[in-house]
PDB file of N, CA and C in Angstrom:
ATOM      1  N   UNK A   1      92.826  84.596 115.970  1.00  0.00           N
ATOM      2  CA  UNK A   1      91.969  85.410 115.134  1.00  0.00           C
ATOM      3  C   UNK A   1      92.821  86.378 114.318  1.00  0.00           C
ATOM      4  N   UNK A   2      92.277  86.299 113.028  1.00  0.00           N
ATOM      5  CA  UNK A   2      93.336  87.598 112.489  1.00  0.00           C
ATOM      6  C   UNK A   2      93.055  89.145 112.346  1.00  0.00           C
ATOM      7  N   UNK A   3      93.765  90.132 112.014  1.00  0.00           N
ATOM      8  CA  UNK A   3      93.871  91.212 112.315  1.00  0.00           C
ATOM      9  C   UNK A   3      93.976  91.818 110.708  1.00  0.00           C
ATOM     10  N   UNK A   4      93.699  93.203 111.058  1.00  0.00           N
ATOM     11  CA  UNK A   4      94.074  94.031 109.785  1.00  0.00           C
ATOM     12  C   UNK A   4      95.010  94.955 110.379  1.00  0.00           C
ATOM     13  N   UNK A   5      96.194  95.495 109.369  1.00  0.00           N
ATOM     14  CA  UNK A   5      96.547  96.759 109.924  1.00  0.00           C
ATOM     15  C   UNK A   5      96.362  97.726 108.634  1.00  0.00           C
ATOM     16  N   UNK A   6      95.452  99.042 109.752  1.00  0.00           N
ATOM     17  CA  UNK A   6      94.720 100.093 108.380  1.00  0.00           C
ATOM     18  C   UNK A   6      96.744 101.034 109.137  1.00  0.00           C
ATOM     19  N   UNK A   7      96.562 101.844 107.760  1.00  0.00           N
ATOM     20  CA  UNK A   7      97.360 102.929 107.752  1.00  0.00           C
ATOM     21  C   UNK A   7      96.445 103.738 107.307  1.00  0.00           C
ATOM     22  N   UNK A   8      96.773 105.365 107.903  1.00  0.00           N
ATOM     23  CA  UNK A   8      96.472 106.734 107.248  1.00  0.00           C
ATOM     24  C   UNK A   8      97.141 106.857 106.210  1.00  0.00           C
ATOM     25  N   UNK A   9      96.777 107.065 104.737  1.00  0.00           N
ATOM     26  CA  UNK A   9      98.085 107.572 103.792  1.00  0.00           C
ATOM     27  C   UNK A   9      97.503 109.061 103.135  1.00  0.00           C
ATOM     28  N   UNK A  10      96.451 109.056 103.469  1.00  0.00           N
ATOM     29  CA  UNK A  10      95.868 110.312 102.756  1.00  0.00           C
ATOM     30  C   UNK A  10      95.391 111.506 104.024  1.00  0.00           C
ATOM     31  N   UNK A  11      95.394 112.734 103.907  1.00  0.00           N
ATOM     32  CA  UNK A  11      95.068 113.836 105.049  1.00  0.00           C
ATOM     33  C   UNK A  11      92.963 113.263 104.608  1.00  0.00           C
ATOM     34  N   UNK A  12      92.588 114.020 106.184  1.00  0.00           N
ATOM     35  CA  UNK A  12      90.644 113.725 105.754  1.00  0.00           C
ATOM     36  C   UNK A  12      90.858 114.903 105.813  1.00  0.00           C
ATOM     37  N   UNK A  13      91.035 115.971 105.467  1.00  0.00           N
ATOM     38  CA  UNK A  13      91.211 118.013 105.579  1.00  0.00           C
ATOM     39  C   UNK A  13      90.196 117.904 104.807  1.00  0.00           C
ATOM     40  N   UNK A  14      90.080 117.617 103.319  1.00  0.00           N
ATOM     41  CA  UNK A  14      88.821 117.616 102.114  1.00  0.00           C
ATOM     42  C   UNK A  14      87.980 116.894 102.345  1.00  0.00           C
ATOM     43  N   UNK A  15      88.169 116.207 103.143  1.00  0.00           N
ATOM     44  CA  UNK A  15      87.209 114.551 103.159  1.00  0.00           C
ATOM     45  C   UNK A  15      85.654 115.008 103.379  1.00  0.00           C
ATOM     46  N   UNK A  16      84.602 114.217 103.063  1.00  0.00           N
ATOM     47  CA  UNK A  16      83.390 114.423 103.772  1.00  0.00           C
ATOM     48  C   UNK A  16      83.059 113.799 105.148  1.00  0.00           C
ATOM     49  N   UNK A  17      82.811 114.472 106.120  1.00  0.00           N
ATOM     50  CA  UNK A  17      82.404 114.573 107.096  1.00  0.00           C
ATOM     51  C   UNK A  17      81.937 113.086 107.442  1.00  0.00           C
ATOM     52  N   UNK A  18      81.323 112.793 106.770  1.00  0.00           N
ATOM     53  CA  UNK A  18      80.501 111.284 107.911  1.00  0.00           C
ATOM     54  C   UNK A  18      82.599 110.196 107.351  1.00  0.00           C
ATOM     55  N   UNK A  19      83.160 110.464 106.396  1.00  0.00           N
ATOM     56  CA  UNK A  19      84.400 109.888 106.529  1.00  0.00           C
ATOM     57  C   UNK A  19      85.426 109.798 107.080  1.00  0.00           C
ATOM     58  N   UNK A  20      85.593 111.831 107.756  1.00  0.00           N
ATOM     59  CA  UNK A  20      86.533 111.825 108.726  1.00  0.00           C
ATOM     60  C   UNK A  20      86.137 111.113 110.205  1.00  0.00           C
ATOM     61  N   UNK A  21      84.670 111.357 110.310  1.00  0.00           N
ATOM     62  CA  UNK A  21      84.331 110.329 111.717  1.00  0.00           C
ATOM     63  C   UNK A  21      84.723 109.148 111.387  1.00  0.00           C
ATOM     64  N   UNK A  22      84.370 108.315 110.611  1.00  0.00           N
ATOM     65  CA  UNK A  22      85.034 106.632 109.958  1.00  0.00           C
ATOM     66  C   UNK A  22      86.439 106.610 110.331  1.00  0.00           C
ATOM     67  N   UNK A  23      86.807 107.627 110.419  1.00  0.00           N
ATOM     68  CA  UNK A  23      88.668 107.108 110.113  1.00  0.00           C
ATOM     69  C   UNK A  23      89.001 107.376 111.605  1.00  0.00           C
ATOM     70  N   UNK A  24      88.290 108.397 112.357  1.00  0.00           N
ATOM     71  CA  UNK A  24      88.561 108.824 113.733  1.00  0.00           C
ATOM     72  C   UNK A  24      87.775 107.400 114.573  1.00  0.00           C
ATOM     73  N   UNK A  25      86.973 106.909 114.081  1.00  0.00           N
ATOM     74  CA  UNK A  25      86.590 105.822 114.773  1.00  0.00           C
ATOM     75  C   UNK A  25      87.364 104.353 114.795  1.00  0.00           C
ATOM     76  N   UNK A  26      88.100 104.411 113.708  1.00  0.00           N
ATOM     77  CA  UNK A  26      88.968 103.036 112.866  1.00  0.00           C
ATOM     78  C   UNK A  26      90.070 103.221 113.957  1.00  0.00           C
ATOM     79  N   UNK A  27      90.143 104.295 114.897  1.00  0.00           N
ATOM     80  CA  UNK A  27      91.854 105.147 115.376  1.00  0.00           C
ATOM     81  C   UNK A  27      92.843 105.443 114.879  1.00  0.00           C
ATOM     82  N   UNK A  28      92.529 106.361 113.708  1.00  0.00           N
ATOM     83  CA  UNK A  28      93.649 106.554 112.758  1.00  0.00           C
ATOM     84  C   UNK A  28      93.241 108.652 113.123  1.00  0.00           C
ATOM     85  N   UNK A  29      94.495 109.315 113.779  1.00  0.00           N
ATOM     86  CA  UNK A  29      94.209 110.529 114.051  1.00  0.00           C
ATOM     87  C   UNK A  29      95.198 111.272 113.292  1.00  0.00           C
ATOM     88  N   UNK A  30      96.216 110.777 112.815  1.00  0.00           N
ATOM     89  CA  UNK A  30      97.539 110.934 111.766  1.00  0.00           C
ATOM     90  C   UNK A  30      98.252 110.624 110.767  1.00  0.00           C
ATOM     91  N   UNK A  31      97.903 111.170 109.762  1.00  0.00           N
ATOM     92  CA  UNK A  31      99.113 110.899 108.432  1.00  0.00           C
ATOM     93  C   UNK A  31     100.016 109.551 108.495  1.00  0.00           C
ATOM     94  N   UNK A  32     100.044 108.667 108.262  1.00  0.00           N
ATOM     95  CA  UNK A  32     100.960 107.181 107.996  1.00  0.00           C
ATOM     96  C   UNK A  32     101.166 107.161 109.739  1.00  0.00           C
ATOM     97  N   UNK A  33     100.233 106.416 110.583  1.00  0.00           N
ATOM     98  CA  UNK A  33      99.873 105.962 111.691  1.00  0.00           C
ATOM     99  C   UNK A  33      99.397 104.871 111.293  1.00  0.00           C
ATOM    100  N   UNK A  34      99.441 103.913 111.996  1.00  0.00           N
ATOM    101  CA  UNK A  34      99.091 102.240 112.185  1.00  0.00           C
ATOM    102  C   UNK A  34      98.373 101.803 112.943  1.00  0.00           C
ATOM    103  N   UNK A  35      97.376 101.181 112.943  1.00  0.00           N
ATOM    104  CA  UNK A  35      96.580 100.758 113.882  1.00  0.00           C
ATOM    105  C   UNK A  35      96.449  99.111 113.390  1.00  0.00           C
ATOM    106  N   UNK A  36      96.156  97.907 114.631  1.00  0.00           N
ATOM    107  CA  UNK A  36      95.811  97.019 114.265  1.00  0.00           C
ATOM    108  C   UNK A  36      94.312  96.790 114.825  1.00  0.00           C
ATOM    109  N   UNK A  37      93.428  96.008 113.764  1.00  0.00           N
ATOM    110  CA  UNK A  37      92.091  96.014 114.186  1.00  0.00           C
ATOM    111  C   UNK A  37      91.901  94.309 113.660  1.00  0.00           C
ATOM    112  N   UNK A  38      90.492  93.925 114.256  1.00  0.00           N
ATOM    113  CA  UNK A  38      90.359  92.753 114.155  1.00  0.00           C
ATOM    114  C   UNK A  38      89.559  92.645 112.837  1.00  0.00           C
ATOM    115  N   UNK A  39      89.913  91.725 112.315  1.00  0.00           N
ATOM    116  CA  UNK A  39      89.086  91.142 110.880  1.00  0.00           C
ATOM    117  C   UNK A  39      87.618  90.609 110.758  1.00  0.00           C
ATOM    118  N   UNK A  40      87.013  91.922 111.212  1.00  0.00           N
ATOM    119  CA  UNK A  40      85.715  91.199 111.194  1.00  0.00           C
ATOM    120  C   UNK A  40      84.388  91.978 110.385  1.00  0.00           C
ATOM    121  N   UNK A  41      83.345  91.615 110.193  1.00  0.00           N
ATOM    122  CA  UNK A  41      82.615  92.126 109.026  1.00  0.00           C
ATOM    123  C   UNK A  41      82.299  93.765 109.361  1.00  0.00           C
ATOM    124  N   UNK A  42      82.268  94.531 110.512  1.00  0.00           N
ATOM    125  CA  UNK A  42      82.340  95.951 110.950  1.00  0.00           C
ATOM    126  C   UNK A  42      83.584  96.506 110.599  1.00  0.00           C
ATOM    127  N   UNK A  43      84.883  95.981 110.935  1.00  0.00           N
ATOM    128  CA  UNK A  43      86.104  96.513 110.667  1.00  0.00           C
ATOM    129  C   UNK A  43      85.837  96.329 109.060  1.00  0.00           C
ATOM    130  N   UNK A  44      85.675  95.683 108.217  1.00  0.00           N
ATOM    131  CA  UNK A  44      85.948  95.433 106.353  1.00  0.00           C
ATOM    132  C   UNK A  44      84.843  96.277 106.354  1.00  0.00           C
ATOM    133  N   UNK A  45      83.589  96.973 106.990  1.00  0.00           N
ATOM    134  CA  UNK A  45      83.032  97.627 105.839  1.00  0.00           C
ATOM    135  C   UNK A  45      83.802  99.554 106.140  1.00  0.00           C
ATOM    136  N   UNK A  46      83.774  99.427 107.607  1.00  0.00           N
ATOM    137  CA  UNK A  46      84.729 100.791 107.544  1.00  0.00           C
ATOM    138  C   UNK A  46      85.471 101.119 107.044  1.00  0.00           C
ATOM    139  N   UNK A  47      86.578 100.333 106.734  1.00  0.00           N
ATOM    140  CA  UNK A  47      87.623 100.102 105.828  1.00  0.00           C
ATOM    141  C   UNK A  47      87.129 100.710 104.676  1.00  0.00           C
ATOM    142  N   UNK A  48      86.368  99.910 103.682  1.00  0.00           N
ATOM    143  CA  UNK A  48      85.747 100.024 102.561  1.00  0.00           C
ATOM    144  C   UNK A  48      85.498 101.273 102.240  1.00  0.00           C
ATOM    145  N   UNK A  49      84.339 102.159 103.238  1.00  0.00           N
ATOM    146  CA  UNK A  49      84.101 103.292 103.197  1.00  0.00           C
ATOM    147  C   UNK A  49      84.793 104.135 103.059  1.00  0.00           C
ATOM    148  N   UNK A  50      86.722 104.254 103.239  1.00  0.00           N
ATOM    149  CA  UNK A  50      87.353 105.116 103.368  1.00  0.00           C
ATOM    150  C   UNK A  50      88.393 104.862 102.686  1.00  0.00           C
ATOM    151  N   UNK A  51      88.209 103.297 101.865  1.00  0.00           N
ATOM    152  CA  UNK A  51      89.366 102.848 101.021  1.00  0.00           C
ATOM    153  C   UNK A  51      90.626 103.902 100.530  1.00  0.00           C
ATOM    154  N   UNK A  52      89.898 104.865  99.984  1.00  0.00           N
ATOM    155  CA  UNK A  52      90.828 106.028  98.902  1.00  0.00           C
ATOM    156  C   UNK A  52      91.559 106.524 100.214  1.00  0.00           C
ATOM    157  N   UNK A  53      91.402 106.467 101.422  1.00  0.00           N
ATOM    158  CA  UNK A  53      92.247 107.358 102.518  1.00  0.00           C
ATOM    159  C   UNK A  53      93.152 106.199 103.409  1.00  0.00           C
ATOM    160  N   UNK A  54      92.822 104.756 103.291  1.00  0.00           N
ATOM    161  CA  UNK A  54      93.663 104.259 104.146  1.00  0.00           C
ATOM    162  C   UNK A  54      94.577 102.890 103.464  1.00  0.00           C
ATOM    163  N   UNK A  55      95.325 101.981 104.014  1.00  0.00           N
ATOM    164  CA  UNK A  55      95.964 101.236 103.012  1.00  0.00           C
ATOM    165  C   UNK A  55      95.363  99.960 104.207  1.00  0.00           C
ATOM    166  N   UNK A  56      95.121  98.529 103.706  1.00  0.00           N
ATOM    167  CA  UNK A  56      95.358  97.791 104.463  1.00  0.00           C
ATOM    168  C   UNK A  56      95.934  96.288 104.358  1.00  0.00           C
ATOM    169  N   UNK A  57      96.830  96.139 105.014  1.00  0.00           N
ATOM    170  CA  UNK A  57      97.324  94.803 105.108  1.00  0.00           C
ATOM    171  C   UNK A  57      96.758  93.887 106.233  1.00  0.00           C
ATOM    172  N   UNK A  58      97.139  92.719 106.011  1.00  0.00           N
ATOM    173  CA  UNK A  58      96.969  91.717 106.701  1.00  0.00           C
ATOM    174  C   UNK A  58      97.902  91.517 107.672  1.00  0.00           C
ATOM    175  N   UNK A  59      97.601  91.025 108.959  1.00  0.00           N
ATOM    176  CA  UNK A  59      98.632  91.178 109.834  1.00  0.00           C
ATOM    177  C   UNK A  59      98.480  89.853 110.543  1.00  0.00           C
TER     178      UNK A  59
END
């Protein structure tokens, strides 16, 4: 099965609120931190939601 890996590249300090939960839920708690998550239609829309704050590759 394949995977995504999100990075933090942006601080959520400004962010709106229901986004910093998104990114705390994705497990991203730090500035250019890595997480790998599975590729599935819940992981791509979180993603989505927070596009401008995280980077993601394929893993």
């Amino acid at each position: 099965m394949a995977n995504l890996k999100v990075t933090l590249v942006k601080s959520t300090i400004g962010a709106v609120p229901k986004h910093k939960k998104t990114v705390e839920a994705l497990g991203l708690k730090k500035v250019n931190k890595t997480v790998e998550l599975p590729d599935n239609a819940a992981t791509r829309g979180m993603v989505k939601q927070v596009q401008h704050l995280v980077k993601v590759e394929e893993a």
